[in-house]
C-alpha atoms as a PDB file:
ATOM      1  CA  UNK A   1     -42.469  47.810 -23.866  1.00  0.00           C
ATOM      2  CA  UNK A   2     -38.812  47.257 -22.801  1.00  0.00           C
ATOM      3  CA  UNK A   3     -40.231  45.575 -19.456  1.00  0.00           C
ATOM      4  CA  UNK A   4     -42.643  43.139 -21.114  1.00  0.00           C
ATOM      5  CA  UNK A   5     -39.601  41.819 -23.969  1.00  0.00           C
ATOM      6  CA  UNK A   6     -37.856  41.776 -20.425  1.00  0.00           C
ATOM      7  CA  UNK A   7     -40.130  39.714 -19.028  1.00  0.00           C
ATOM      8  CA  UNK A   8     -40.912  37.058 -21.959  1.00  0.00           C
ATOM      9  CA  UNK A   9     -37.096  36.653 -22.581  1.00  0.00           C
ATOM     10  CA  UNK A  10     -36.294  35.503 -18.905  1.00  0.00           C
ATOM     11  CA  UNK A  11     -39.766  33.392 -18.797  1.00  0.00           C
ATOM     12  CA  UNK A  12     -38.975  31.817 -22.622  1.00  0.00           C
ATOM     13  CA  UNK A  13     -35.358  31.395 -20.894  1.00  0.00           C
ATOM     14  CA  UNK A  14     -36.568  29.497 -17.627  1.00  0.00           C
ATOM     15  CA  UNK A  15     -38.697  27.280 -20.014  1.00  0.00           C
ATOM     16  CA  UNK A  16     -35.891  25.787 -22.222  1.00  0.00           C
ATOM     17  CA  UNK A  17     -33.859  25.498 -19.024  1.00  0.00           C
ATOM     18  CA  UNK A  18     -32.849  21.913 -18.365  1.00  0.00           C
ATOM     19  CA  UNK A  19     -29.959  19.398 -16.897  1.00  0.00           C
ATOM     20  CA  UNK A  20     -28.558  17.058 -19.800  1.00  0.00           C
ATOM     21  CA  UNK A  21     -26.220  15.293 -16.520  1.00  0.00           C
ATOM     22  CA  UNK A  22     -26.291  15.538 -12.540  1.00  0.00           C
ATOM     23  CA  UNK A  23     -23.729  14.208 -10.645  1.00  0.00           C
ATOM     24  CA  UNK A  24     -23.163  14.339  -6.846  1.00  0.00           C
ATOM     25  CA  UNK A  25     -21.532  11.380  -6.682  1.00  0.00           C
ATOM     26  CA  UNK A  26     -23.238  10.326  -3.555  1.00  0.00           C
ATOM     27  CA  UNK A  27     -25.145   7.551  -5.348  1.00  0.00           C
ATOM     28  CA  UNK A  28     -22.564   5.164  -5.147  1.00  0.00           C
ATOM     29  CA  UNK A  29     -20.855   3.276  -2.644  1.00  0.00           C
ATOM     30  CA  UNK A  30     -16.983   4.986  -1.875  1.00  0.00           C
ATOM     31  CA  UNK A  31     -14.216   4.115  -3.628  1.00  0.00           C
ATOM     32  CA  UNK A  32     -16.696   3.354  -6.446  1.00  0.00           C
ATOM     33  CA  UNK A  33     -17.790   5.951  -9.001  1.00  0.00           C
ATOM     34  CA  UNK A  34     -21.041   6.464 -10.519  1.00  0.00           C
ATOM     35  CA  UNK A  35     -22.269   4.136 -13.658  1.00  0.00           C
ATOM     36  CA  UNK A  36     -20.517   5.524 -16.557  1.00  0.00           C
ATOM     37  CA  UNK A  37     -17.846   7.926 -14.935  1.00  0.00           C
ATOM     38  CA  UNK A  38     -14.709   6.200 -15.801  1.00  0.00           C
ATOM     39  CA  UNK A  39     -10.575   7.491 -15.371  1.00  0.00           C
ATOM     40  CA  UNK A  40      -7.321   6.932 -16.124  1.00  0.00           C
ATOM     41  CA  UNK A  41      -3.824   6.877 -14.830  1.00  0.00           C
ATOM     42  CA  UNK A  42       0.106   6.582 -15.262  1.00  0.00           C
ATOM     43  CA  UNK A  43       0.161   5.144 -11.297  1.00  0.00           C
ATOM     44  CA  UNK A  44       1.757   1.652 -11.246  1.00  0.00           C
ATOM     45  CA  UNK A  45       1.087   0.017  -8.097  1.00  0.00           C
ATOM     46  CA  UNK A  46      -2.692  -0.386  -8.299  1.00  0.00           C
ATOM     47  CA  UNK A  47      -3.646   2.636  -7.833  1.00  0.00           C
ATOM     48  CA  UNK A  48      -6.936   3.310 -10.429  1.00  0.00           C
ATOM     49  CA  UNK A  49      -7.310   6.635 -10.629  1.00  0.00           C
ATOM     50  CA  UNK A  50     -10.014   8.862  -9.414  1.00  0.00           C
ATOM     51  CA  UNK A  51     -12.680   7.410  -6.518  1.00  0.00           C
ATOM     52  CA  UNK A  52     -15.291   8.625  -4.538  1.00  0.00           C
ATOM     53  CA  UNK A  53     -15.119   9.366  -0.698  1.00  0.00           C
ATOM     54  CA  UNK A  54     -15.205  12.233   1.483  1.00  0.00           C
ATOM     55  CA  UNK A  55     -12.856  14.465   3.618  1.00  0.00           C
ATOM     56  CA  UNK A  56     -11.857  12.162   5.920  1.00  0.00           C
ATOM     57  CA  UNK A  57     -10.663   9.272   3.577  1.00  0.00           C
ATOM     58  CA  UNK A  58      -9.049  12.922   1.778  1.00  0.00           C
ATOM     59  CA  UNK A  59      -6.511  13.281   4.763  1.00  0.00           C
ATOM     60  CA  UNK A  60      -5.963   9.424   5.187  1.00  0.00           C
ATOM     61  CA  UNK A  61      -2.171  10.045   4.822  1.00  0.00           C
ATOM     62  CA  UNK A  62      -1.604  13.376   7.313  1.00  0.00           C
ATOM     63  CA  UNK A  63      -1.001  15.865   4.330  1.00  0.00           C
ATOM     64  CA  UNK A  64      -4.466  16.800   2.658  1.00  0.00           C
ATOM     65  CA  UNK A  65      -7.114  18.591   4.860  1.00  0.00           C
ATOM     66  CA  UNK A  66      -9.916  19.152   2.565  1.00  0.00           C
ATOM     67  CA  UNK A  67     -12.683  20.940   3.901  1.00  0.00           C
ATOM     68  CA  UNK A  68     -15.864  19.571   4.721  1.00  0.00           C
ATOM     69  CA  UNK A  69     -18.274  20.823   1.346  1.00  0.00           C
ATOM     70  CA  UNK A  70     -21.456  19.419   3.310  1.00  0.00           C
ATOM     71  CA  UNK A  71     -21.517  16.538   0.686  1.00  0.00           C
ATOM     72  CA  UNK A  72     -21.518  13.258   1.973  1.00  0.00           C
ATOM     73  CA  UNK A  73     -18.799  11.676  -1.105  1.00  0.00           C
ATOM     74  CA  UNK A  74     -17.029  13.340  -4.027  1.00  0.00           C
ATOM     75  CA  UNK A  75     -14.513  12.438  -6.850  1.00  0.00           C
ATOM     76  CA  UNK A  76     -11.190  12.657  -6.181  1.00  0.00           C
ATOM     77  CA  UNK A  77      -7.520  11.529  -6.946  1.00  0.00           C
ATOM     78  CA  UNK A  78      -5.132  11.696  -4.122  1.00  0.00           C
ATOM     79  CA  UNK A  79      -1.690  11.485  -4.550  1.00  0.00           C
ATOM     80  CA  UNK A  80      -1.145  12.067  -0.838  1.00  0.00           C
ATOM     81  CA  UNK A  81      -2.539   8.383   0.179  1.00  0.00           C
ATOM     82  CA  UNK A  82      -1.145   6.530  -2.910  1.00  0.00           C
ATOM     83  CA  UNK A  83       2.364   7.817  -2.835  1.00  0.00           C
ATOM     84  CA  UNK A  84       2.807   7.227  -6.401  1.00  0.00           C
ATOM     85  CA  UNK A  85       3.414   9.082  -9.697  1.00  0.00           C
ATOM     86  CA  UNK A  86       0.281  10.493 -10.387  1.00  0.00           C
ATOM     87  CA  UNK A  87       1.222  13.248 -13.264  1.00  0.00           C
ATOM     88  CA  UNK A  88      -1.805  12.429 -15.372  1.00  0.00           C
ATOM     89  CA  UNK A  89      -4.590  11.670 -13.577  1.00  0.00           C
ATOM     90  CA  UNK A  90      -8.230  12.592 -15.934  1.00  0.00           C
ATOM     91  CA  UNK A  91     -11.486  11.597 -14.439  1.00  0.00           C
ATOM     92  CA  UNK A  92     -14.075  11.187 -17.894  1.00  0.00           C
ATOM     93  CA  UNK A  93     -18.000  11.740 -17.987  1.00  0.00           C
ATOM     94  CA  UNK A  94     -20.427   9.715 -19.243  1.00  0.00           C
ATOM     95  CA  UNK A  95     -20.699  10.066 -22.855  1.00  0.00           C
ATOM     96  CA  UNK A  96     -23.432  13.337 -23.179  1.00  0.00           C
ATOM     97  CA  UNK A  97     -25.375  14.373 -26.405  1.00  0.00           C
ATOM     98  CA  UNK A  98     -25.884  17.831 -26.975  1.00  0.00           C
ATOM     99  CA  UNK A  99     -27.947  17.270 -30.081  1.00  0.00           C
ATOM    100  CA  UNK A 100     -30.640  20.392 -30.487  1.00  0.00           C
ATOM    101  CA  UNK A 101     -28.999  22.054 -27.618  1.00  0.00           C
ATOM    102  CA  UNK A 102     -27.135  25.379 -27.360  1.00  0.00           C
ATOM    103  CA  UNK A 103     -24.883  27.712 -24.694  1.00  0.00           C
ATOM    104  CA  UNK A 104     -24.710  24.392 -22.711  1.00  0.00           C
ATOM    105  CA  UNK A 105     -22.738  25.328 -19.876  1.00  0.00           C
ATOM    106  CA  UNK A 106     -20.866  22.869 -17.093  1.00  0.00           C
ATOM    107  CA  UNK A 107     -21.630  24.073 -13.035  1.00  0.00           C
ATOM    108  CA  UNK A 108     -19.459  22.489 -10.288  1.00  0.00           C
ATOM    109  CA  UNK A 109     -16.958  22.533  -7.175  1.00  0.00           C
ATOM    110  CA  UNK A 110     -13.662  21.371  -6.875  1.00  0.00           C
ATOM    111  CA  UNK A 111     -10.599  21.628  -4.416  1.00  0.00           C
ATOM    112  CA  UNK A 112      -7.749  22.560  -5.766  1.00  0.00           C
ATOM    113  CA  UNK A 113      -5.291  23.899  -3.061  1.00  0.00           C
ATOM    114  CA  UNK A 114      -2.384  23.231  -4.992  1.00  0.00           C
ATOM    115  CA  UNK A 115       0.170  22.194  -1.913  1.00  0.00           C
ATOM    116  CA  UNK A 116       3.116  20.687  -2.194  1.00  0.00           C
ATOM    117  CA  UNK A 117       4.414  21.299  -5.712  1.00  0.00           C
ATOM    118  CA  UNK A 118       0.669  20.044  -6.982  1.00  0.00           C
ATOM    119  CA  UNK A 119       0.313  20.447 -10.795  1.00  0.00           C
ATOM    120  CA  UNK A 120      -1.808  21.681 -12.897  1.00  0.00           C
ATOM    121  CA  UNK A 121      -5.908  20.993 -13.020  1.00  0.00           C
ATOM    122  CA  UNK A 122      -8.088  21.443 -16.112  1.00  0.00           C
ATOM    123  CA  UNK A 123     -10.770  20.823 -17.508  1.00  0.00           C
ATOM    124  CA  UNK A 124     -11.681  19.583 -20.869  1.00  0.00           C
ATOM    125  CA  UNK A 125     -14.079  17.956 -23.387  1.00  0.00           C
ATOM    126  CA  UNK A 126     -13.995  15.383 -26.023  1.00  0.00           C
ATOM    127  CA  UNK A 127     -16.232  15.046 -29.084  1.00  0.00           C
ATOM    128  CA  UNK A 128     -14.163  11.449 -30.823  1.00  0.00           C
ATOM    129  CA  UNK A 129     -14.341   9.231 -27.572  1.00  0.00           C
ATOM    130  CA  UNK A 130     -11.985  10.643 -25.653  1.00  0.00           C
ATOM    131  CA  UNK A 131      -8.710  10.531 -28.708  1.00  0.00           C
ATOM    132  CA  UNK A 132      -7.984  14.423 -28.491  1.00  0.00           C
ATOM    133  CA  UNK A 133      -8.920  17.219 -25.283  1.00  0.00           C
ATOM    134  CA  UNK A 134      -9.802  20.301 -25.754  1.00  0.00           C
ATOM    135  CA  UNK A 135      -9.367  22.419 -22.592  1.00  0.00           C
ATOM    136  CA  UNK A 136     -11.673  24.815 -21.880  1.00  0.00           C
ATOM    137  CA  UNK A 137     -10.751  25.723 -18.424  1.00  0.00           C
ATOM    138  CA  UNK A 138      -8.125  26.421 -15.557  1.00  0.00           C
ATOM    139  CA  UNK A 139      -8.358  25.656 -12.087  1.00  0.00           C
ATOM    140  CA  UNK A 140      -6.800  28.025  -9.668  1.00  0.00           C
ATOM    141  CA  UNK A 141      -5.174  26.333  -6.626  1.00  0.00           C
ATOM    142  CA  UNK A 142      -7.230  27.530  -3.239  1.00  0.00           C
ATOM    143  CA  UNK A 143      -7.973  26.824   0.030  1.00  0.00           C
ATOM    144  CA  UNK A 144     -11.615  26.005  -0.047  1.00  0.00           C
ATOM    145  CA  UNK A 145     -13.980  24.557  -2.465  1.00  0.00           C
ATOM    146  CA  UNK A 146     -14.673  27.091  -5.452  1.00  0.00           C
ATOM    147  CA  UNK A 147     -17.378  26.879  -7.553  1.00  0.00           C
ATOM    148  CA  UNK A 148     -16.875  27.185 -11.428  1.00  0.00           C
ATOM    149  CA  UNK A 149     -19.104  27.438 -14.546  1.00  0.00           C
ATOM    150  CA  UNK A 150     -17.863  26.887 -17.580  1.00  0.00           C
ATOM    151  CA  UNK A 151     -19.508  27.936 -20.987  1.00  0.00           C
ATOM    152  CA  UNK A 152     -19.532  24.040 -23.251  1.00  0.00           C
ATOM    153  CA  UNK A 153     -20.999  26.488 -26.655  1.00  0.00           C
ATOM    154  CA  UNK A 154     -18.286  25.443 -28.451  1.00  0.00           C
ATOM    155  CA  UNK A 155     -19.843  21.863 -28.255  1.00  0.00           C
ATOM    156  CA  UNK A 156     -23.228  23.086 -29.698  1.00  0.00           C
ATOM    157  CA  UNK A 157     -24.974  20.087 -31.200  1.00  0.00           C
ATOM    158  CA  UNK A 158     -22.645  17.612 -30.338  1.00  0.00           C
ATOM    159  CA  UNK A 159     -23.654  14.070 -30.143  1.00  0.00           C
ATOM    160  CA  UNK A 160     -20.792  12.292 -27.859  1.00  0.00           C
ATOM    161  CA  UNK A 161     -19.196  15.089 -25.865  1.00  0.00           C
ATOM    162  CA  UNK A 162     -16.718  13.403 -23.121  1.00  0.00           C
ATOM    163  CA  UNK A 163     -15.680  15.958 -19.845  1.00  0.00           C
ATOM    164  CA  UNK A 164     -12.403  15.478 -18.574  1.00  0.00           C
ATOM    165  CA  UNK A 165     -11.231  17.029 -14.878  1.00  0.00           C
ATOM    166  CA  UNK A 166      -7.172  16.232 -15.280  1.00  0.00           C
ATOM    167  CA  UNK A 167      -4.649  16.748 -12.875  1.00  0.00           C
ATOM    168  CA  UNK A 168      -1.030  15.981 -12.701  1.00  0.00           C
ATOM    169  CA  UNK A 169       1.196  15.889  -9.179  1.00  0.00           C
ATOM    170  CA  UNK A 170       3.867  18.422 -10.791  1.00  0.00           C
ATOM    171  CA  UNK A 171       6.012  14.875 -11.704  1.00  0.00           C
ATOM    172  CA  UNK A 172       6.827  14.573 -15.424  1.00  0.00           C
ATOM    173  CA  UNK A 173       5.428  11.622 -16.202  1.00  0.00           C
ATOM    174  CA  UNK A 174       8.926  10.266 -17.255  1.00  0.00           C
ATOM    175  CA  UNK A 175       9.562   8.618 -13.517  1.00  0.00           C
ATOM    176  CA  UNK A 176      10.003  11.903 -11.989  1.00  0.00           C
ATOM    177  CA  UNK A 177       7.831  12.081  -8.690  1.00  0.00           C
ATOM    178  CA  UNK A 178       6.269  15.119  -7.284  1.00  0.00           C
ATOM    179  CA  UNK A 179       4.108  14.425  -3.810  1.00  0.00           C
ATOM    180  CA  UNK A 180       1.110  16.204  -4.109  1.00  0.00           C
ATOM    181  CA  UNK A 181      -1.952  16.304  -2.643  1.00  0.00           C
ATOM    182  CA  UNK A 182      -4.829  16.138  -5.567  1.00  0.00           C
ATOM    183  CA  UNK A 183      -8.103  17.076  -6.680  1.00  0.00           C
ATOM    184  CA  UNK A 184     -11.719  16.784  -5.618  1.00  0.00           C
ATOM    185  CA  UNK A 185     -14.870  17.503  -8.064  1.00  0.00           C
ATOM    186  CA  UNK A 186     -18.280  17.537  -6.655  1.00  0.00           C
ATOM    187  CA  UNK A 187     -21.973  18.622  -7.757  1.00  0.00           C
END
């Protein structure tokens, strides 16, 4: 009996399965990103905030060798090519409703190696248009893409749930400048 329950729950669970939001930001062409992403930034020179582009366009400056994730594009903000203060850098979903739906949970990659006196990465969700964060996650700093999956339950039912990826340079925000490197999201 314990096999058949077994069975029903994982068949009932592969039923209900579905994506509320893909991104692989490969639809686009670089720097843009996709309809509806949107960021923000303290940078004053021009700089917009997060953009799409690959490994290359990563290491423009000398300083940042991502590694290749066998994705053509990804979001990223790059304090290594802008040379600017970048201590609050938050790249924003599209606005997703999670009315009816339960143990949503967020899948992706991001590099995160940290260098140079890099700051802190998190990620976090908004449920009043993007007024207050809530973060529900740490990145740790490594040398290779890392794949995360983060549990949005808290967010059950939900009708305008925003998700933030923020990073800072290690600067304060207050004109002191940290160089460095950034953050890339993908998938």
């Amino acid at each position: 009996m314990k096999k058949v329950l077994l069975v029903i729950v994982v068949l009932f669970t592969n039923f209900c399965f579905g994506q509320v939001l893909s991104e692989d930001f490969e639809s686009v062409t670089a720097p843009a990103l996709p309809n509806g992403w949107t960021s923000s930034t303290q940078a004053t020179n021009g700089y917009t905030g997060y953009y799409t582009g690959n490994e290359t366009e990563a290491n423009l400056a000398g300083y940042w060798p991502v590694t290749a994730n066998g994705s053509a594009s990804f979001a990223m903000t790059n304090d290594d090519v802008q040379n600017e203060i970048l201590c609050d850098e938050l790249l924003i979903s599209p606005t997703i409703d999670f009315t009816g739906l339960s143990n949503v949970q967020l899948s992706f990659i991001a590099y995160h190696d940290g260098l140079y006196g890099s700051g802190d990465a998190t990620v976090e969700v908004s449920i009043d248009g993007g007024t207050n964060w809530a973060v529900i996650g740490t990145l740790s700093p490594a040398a290779s893409w890392e794949s995360y999956v983060l549990s949005l339950s808290s967010f059950d039912n939900e009708s305008a749930v925003l998700i933030g990826f923020r990073w800072n340079d290690g600067g304060d925000c207050a004109g002191v400048d940290n160089r460095g490197t950034g953050l890339d999201i993908d998938d």
